[in-house]
PDB file of N, CA and C in Angstrom:
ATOM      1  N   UNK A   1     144.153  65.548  91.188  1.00  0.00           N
ATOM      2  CA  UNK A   1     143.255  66.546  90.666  1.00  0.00           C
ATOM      3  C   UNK A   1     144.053  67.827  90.468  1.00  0.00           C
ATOM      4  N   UNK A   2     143.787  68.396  89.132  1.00  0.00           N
ATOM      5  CA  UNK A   2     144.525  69.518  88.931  1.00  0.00           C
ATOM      6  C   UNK A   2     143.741  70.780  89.925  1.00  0.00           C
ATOM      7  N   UNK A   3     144.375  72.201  90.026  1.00  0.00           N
ATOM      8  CA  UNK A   3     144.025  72.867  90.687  1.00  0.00           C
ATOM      9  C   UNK A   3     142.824  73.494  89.653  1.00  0.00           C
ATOM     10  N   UNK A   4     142.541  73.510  88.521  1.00  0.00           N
ATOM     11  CA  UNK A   4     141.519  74.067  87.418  1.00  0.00           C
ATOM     12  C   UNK A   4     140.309  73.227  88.115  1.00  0.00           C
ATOM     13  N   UNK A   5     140.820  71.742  87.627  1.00  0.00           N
ATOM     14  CA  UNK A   5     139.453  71.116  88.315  1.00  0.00           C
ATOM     15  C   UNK A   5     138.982  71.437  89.686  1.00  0.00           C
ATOM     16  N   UNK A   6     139.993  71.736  90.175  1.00  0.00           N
ATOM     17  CA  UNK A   6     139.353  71.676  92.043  1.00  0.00           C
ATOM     18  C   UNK A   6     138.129  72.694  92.175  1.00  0.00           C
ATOM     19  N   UNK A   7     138.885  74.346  91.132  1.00  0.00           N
ATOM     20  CA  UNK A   7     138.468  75.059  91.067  1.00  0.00           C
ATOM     21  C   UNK A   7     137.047  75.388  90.244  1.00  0.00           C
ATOM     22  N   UNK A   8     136.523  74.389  89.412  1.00  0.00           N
ATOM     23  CA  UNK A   8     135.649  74.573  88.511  1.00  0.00           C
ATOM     24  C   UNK A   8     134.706  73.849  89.633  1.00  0.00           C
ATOM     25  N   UNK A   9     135.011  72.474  90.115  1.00  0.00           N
ATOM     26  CA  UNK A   9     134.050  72.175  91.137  1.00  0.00           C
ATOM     27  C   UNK A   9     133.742  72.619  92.473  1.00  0.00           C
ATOM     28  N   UNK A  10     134.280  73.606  92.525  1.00  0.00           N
ATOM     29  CA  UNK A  10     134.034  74.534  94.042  1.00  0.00           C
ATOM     30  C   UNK A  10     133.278  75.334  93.427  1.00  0.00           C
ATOM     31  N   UNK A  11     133.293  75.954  92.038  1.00  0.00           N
ATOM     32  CA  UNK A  11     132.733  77.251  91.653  1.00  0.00           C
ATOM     33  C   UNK A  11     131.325  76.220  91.175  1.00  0.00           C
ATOM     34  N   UNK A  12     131.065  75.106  90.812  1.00  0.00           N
ATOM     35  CA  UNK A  12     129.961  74.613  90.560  1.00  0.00           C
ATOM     36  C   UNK A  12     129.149  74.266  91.641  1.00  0.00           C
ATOM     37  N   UNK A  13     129.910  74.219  92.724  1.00  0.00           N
ATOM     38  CA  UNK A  13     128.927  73.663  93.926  1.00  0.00           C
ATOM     39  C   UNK A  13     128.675  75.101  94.789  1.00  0.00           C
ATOM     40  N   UNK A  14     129.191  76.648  94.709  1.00  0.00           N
ATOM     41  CA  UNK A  14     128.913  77.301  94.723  1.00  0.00           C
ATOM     42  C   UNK A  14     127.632  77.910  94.261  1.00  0.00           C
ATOM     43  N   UNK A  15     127.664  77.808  92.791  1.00  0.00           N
ATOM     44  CA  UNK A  15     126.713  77.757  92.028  1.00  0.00           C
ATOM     45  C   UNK A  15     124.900  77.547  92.504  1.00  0.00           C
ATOM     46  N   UNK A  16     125.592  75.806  92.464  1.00  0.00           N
ATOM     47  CA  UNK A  16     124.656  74.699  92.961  1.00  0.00           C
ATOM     48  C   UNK A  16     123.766  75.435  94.095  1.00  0.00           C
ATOM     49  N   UNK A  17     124.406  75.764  95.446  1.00  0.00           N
ATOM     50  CA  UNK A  17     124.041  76.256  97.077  1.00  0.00           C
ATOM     51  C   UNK A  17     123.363  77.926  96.626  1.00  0.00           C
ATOM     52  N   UNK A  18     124.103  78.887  95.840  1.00  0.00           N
ATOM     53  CA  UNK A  18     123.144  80.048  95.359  1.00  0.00           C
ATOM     54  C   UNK A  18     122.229  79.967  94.486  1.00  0.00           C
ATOM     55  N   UNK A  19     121.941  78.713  93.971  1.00  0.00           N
ATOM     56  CA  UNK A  19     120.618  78.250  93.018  1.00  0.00           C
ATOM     57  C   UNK A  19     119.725  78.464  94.087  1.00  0.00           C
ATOM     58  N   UNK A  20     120.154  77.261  94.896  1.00  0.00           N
ATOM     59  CA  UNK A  20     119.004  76.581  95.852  1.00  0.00           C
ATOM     60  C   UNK A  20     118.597  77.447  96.952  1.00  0.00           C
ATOM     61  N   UNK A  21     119.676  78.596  97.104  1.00  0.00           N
ATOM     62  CA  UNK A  21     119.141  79.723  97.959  1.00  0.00           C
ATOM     63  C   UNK A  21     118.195  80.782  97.727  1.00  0.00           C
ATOM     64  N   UNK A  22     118.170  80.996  96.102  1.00  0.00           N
ATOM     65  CA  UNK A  22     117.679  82.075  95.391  1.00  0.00           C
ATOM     66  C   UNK A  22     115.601  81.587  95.302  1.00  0.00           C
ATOM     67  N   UNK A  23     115.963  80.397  95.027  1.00  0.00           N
ATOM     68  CA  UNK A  23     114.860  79.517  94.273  1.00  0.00           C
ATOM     69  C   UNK A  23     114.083  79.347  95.548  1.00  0.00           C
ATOM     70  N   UNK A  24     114.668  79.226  96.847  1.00  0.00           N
ATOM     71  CA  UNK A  24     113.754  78.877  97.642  1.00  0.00           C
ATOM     72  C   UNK A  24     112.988  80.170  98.084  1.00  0.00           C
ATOM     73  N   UNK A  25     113.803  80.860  98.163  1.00  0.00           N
ATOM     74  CA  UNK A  25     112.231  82.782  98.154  1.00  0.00           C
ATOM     75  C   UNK A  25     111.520  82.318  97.095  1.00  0.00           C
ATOM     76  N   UNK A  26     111.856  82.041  95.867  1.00  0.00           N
ATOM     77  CA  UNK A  26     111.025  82.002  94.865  1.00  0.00           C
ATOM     78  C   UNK A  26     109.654  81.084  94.492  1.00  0.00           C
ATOM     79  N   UNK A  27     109.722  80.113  94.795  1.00  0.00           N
ATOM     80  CA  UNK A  27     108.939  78.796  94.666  1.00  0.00           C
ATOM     81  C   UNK A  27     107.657  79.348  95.467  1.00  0.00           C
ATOM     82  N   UNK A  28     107.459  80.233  96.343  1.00  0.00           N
ATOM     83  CA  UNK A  28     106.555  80.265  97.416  1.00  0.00           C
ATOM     84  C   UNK A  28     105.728  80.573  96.292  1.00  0.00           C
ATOM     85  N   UNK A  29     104.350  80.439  96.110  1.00  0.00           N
ATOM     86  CA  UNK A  29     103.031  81.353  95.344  1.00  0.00           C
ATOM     87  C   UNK A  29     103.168  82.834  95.744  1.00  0.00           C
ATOM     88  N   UNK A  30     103.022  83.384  94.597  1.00  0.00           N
ATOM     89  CA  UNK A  30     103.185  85.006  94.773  1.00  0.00           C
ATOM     90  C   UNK A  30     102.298  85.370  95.236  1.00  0.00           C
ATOM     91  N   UNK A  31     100.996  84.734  95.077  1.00  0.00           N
ATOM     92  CA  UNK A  31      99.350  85.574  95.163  1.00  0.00           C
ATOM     93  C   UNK A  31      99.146  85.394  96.741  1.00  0.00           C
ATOM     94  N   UNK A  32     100.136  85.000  98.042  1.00  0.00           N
ATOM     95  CA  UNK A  32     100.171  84.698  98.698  1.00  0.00           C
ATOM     96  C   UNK A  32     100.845  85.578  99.794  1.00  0.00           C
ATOM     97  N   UNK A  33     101.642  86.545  99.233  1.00  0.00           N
ATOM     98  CA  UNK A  33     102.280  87.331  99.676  1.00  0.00           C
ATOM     99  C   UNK A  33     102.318  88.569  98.933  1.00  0.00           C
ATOM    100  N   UNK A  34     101.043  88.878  98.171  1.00  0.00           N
ATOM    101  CA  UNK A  34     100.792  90.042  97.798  1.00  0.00           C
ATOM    102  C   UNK A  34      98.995  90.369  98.196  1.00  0.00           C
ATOM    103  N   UNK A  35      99.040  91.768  98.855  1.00  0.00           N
ATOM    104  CA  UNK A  35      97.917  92.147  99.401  1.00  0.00           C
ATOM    105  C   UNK A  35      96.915  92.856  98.386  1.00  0.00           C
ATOM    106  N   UNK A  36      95.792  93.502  98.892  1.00  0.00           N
ATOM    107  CA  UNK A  36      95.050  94.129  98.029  1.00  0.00           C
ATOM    108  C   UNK A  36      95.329  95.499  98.412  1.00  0.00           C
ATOM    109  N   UNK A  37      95.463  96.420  97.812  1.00  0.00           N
ATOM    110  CA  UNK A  37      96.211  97.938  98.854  1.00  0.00           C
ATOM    111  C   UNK A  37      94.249  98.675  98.312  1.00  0.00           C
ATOM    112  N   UNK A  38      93.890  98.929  96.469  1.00  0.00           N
ATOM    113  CA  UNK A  38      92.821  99.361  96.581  1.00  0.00           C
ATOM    114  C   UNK A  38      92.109  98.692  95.790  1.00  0.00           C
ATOM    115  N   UNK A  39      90.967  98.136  96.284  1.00  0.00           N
ATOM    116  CA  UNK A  39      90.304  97.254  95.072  1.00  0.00           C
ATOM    117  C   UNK A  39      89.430  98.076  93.978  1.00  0.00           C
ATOM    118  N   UNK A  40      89.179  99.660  94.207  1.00  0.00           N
ATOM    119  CA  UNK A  40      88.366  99.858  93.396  1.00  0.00           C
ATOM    120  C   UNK A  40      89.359 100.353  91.619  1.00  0.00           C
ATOM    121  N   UNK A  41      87.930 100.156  90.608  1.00  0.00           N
ATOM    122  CA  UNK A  41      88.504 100.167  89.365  1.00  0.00           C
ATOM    123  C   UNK A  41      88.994 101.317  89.204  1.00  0.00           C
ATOM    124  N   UNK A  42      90.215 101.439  88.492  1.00  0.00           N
ATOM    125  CA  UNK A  42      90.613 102.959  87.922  1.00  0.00           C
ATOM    126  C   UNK A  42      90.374 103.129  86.145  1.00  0.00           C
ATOM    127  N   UNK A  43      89.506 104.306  86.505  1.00  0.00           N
ATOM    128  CA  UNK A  43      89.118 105.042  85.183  1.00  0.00           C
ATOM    129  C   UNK A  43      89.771 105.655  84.635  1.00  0.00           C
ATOM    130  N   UNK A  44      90.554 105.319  83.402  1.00  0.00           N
ATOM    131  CA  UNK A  44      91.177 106.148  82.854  1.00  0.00           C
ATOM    132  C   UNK A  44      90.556 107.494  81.836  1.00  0.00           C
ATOM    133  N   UNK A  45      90.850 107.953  82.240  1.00  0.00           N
ATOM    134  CA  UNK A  45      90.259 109.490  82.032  1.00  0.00           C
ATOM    135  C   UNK A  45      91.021 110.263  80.179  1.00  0.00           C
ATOM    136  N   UNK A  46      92.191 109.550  80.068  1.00  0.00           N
ATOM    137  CA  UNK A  46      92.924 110.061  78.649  1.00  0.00           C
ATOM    138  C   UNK A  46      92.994 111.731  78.711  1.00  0.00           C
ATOM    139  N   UNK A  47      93.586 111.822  80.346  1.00  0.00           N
ATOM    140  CA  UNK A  47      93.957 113.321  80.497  1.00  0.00           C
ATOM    141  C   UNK A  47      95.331 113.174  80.542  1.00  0.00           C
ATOM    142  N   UNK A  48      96.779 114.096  79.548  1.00  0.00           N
ATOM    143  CA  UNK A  48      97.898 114.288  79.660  1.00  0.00           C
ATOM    144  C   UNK A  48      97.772 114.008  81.035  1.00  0.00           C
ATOM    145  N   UNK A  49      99.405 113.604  81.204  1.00  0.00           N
ATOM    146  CA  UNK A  49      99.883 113.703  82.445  1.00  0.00           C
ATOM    147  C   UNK A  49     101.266 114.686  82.679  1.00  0.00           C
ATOM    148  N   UNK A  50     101.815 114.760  81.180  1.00  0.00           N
ATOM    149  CA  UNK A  50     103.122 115.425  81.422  1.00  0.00           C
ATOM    150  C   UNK A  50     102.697 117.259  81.257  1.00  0.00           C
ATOM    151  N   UNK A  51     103.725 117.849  81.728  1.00  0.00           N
ATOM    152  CA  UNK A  51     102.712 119.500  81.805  1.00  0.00           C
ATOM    153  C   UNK A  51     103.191 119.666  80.371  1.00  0.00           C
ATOM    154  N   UNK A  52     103.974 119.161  79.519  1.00  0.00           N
ATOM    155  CA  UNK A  52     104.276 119.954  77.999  1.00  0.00           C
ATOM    156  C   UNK A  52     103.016 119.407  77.143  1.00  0.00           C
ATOM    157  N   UNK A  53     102.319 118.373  77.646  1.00  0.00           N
ATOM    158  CA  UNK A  53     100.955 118.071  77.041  1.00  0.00           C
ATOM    159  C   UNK A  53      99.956 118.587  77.366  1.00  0.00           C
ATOM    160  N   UNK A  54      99.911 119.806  78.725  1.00  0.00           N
ATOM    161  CA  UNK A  54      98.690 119.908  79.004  1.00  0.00           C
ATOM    162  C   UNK A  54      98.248 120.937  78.786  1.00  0.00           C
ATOM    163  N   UNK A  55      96.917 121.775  78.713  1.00  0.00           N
ATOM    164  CA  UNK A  55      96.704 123.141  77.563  1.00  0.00           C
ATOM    165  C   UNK A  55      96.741 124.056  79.228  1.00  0.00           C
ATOM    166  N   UNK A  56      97.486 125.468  78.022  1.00  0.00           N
ATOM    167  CA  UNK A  56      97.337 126.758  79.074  1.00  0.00           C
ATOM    168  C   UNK A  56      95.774 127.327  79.500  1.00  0.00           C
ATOM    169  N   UNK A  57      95.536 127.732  80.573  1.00  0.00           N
ATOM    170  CA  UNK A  57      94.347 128.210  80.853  1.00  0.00           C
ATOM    171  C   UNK A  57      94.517 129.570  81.366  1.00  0.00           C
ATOM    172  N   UNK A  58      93.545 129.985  81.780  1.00  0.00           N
ATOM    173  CA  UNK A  58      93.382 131.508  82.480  1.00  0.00           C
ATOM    174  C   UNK A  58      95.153 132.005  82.678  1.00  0.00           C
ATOM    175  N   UNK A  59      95.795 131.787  81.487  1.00  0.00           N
ATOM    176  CA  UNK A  59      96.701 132.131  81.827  1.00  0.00           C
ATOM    177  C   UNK A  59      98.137 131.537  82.555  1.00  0.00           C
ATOM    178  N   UNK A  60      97.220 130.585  83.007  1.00  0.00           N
ATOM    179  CA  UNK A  60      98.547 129.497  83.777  1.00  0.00           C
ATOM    180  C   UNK A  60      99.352 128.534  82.382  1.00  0.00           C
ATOM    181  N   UNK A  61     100.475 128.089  83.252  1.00  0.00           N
ATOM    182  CA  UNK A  61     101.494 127.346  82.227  1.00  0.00           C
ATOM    183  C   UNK A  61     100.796 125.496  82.240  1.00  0.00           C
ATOM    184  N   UNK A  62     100.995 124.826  81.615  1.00  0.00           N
ATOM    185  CA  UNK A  62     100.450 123.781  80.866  1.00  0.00           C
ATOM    186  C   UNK A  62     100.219 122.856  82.141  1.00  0.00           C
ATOM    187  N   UNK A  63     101.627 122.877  83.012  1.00  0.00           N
ATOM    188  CA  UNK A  63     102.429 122.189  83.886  1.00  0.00           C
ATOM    189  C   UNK A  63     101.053 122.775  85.429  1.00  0.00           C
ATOM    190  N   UNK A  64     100.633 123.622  85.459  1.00  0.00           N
ATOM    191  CA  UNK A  64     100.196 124.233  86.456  1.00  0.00           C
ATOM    192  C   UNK A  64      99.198 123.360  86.717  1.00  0.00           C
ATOM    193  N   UNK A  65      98.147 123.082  85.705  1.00  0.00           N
ATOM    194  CA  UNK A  65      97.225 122.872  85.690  1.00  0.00           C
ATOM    195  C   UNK A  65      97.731 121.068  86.113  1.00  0.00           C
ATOM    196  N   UNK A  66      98.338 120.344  85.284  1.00  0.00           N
ATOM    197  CA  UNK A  66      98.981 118.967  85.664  1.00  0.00           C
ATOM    198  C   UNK A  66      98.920 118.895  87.548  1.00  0.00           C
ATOM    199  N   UNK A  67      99.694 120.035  87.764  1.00  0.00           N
ATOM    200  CA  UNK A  67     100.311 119.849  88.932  1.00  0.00           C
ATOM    201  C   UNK A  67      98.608 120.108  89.935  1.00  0.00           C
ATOM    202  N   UNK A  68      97.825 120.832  89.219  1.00  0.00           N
ATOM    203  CA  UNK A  68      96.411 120.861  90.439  1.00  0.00           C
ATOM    204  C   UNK A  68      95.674 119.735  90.575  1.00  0.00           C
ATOM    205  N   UNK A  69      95.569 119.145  89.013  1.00  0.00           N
ATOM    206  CA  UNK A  69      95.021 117.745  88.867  1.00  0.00           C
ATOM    207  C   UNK A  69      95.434 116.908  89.938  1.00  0.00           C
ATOM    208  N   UNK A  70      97.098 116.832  89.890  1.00  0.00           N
ATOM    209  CA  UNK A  70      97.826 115.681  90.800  1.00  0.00           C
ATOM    210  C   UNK A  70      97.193 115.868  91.898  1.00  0.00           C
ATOM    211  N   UNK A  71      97.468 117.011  92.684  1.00  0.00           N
ATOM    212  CA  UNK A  71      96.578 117.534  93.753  1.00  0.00           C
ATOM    213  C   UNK A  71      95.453 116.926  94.216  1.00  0.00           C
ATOM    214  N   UNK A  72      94.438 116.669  93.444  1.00  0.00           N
ATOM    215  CA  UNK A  72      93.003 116.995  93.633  1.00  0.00           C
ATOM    216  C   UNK A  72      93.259 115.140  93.286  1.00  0.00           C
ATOM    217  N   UNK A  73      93.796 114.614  92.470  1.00  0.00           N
ATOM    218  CA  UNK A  73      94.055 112.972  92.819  1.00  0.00           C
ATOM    219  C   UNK A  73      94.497 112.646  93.866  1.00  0.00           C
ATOM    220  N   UNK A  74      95.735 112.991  94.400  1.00  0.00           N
ATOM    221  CA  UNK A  74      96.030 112.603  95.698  1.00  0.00           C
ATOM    222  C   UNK A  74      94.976 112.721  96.973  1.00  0.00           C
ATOM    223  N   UNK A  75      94.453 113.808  96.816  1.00  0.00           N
ATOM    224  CA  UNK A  75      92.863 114.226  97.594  1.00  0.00           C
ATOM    225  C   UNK A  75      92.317 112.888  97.492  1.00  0.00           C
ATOM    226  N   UNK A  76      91.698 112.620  96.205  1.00  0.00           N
ATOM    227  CA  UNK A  76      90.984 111.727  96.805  1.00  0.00           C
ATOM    228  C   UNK A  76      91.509 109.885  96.921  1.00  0.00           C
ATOM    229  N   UNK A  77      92.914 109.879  96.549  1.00  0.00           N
ATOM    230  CA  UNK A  77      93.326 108.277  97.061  1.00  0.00           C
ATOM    231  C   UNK A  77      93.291 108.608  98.530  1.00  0.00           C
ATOM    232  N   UNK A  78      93.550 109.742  98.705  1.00  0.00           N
ATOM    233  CA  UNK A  78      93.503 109.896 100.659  1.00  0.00           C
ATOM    234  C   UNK A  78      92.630 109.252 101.258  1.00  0.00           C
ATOM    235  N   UNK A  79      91.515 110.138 100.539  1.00  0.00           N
ATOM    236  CA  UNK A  79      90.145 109.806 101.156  1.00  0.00           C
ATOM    237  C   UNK A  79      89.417 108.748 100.885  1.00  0.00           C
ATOM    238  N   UNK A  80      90.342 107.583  99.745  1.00  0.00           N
ATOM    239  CA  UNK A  80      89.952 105.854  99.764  1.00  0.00           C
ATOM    240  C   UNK A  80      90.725 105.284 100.756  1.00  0.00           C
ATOM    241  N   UNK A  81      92.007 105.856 100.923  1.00  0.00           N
ATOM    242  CA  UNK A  81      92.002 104.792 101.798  1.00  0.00           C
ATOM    243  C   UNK A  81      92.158 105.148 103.188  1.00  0.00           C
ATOM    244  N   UNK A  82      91.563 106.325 103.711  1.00  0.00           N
ATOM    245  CA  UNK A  82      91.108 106.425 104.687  1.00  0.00           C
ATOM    246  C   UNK A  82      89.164 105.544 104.822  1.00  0.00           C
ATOM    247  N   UNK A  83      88.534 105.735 104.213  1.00  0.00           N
ATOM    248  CA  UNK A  83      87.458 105.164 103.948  1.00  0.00           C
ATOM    249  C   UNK A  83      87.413 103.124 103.918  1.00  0.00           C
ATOM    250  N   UNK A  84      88.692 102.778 103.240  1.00  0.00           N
ATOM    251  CA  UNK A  84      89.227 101.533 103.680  1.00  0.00           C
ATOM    252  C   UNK A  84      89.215 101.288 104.607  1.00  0.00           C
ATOM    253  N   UNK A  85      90.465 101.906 105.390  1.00  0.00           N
ATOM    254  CA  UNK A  85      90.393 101.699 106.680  1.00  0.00           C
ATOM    255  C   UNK A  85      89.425 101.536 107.739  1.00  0.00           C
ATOM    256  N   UNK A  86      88.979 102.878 107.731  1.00  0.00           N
ATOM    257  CA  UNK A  86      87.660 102.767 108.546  1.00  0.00           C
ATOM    258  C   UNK A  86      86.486 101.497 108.336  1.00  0.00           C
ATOM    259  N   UNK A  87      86.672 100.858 107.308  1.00  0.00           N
ATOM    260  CA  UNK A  87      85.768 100.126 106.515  1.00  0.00           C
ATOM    261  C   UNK A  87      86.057  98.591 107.455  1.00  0.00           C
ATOM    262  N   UNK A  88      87.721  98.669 107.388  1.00  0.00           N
ATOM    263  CA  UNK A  88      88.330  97.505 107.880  1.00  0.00           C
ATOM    264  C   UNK A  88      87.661  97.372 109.322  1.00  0.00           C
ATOM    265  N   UNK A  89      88.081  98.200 110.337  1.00  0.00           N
ATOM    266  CA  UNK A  89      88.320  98.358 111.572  1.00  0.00           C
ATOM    267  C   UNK A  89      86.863  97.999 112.232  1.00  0.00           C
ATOM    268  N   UNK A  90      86.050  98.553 111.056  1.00  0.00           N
ATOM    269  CA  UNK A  90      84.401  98.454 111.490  1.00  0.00           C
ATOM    270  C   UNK A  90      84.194  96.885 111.324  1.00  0.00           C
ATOM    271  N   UNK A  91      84.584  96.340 110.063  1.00  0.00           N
ATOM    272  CA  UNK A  91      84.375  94.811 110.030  1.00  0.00           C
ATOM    273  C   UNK A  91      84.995  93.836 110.554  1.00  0.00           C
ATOM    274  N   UNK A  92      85.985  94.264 111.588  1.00  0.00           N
ATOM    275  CA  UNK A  92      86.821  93.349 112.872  1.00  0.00           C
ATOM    276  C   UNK A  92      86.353  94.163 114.152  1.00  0.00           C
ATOM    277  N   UNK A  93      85.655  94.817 113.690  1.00  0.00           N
ATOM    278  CA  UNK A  93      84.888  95.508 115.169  1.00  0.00           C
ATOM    279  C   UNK A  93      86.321  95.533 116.309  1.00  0.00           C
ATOM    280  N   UNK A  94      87.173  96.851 115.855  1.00  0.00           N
ATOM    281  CA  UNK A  94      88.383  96.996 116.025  1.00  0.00           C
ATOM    282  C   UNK A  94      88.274  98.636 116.383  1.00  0.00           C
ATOM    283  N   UNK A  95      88.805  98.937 117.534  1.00  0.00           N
ATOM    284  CA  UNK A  95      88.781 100.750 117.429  1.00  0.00           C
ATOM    285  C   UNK A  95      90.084 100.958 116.975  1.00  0.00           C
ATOM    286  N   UNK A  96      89.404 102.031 115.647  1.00  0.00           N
ATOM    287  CA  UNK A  96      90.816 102.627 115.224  1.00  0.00           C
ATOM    288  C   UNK A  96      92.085 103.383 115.962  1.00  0.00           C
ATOM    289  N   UNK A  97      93.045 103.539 115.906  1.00  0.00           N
ATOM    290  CA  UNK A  97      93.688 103.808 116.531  1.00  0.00           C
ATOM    291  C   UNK A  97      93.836 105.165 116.547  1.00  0.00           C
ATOM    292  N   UNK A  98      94.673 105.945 117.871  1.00  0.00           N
ATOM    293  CA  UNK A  98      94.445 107.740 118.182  1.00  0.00           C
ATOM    294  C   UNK A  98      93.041 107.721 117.745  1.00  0.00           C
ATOM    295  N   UNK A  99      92.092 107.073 118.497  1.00  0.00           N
ATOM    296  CA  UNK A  99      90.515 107.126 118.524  1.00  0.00           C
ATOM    297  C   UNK A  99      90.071 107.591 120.163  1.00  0.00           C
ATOM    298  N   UNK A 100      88.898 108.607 120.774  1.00  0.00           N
ATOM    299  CA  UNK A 100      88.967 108.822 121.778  1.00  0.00           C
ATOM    300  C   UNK A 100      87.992 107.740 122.085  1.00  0.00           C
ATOM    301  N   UNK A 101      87.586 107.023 121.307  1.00  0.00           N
ATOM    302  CA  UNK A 101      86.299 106.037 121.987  1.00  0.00           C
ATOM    303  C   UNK A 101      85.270 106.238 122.132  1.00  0.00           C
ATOM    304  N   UNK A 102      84.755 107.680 121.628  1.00  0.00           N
ATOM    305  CA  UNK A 102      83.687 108.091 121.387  1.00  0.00           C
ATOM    306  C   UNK A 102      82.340 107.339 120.233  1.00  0.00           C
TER     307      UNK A 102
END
């Protein structure tokens, strides 16, 4: 056996062993190892998101107003999935945790 061949069949059975390594994470069902984080629907609203799209107001820059929106969104994913939670804990009749037990 020449040293080309030795070498083409080491690099094929290389190959071969990082197929079968890659493929085996893969094969599992995805829907199986992906959770639900929020089930409720999101409304798209067709409000800019970038501040060079968004209109000046009382004076503020385009971006200002973007940046209060974000704000006032993050507000309330807080307060879903704090509301989740609590939602959870109640339906495994589970005390939440740093809870005084009250």
């Amino acid at each position: 056996m020449h040293i080309k061949q030795a070498y083409d069949i080491q690099n094929q059975s290389f190959l071969l062993i990082q197929d079968s390594f890659i493929w085996s994470y893969v094969k599992q069902p995805a829907h199986e190892k992906i959770g639900v984080v929020d089930s409720q629907w999101i409304v798209h609203q067709v409000i800019p998101s970038l501040g060079n799209q968004g209109k000046a107001e009382n004076g503020q820059a385009p971006w200002e107003g973007v940046r209060a929106r974000c704000r006032q969104e993050w507000g309330m994913f807080q307060t879903r999935v704090a509301n989740a939670e609590r939602a959870y804990y109640l339906e495994h009749r589970i005390t939440p945790p740093n809870s005084t037990g009250a």
